[in-house]
Protein backbone atom coordinates (compact mmCIF):
# COMPACT_ATOMS: atom_id res chain seq x y z
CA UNK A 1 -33.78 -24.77 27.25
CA UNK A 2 -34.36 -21.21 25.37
CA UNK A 3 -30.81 -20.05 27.96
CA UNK A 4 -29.07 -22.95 25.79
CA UNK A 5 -30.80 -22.57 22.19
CA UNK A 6 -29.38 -18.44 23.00
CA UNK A 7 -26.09 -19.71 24.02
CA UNK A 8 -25.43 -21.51 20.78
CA UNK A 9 -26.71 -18.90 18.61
CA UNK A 10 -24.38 -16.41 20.48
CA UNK A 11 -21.64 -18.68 20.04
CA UNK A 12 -22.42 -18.79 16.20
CA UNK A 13 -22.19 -15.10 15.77
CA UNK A 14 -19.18 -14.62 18.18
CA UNK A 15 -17.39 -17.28 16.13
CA UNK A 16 -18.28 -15.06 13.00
CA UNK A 17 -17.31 -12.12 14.19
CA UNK A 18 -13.94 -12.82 15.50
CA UNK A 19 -13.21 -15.20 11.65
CA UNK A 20 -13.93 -11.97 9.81
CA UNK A 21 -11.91 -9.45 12.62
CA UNK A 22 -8.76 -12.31 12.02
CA UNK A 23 -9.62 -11.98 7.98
CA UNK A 24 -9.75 -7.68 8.45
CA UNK A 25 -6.21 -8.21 10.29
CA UNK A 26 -4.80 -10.20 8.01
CA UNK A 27 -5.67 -8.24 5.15
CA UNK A 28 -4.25 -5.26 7.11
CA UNK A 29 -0.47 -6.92 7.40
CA UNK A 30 -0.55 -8.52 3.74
CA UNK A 31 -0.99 -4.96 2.48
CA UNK A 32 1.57 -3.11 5.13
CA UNK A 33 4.31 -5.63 3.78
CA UNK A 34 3.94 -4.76 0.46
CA UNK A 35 3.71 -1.07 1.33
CA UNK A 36 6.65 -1.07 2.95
CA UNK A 37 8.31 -3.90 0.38
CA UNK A 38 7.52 -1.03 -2.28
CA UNK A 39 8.94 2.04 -0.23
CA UNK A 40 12.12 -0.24 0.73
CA UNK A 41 12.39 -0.60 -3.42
CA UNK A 42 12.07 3.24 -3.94
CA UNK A 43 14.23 4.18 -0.80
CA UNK A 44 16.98 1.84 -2.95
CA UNK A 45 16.36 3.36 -6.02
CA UNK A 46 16.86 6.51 -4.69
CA UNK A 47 19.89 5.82 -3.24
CA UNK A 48 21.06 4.28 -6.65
CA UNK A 49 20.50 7.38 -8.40
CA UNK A 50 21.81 9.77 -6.05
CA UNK A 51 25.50 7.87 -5.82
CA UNK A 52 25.87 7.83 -9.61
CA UNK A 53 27.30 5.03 -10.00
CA UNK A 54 25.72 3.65 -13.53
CA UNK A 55 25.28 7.07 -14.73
CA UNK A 56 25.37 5.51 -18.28
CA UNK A 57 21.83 3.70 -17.49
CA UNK A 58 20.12 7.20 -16.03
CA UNK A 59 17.22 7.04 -17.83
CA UNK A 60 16.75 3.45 -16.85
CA UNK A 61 17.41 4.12 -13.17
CA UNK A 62 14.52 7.09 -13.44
CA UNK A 63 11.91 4.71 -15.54
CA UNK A 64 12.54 2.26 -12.60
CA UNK A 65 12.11 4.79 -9.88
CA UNK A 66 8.92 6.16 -11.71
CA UNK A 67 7.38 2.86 -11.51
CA UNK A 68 8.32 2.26 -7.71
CA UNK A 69 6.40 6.23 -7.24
CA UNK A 70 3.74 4.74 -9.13
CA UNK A 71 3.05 1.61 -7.33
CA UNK A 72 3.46 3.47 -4.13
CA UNK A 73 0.68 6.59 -5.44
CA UNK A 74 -1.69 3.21 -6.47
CA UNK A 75 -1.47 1.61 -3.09
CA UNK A 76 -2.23 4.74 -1.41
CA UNK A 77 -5.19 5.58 -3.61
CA UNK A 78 -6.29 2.60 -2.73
CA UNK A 79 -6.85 2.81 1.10
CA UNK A 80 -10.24 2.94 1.21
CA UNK A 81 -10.81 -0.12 -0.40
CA UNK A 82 -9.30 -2.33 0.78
CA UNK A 83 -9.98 -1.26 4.53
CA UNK A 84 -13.16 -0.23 6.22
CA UNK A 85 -13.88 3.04 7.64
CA UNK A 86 -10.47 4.39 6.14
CA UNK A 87 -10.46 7.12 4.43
CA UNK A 88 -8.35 8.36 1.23
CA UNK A 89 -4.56 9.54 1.96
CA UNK A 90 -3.39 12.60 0.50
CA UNK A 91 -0.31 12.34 -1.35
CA UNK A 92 1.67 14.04 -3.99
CA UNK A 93 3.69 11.20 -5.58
CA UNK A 94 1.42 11.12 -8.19
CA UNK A 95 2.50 15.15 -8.85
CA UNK A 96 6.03 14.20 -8.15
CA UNK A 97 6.05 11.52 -11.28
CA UNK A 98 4.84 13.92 -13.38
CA UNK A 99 7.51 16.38 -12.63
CA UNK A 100 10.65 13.99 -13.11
CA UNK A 101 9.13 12.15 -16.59
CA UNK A 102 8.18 15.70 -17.71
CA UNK A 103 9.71 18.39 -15.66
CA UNK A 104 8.46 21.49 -14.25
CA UNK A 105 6.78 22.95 -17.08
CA UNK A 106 4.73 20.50 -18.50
């Protein structure tokens, strides 16, 4: 009788654990897609700017890339939490906006 009344407790807190490691994971890809979502959207502004094209909206095409850096410096400031046990990334995007809306000397 106690082997049984252990059994279903165990059960309980298996079931538990393995709804909140599925709820971790899925947390995990929502915010990997729209990580990469953004960096696809930056990669394409980039590419925008660089072949000139509408070289009449410039300072449009910069604002827009700005904003893409800036989502992309947010999300990795971020890291920690949202996840567990991760630590803070390093990055310089942050420094990088500052030098294209203000240049080198600002």
């Amino acid at each position: 009788m106690i082997l049984v009344g252990l059994l279903i407790v165990s059960l309980i807190f298996n079931y538990k654990f393995f709804k909140s490691h599925l709820e971790k994971n899925s947390h995990y890809s929502i915010y990997m897609q729209d990580f990469f979502y953004v960096i696809r959207d930056t990669i394409s502004q980039l590419e925008v700017i660089i072949e000139g094209k509408n070289s009449s909206d410039l300072q449009r095409e910069i604002s827009t890339l700005t904003a893409n850096m800036s989502q992309l410096d947010y999300m990795i400031s971020r890291v920690p939490y949202y996840f567990d046990g991760m630590d803070g990334l390093p990055n310089y995007i942050g420094g990088a906006i500052i030098v294209i809306n203000h240049g080198t000397h600002f």
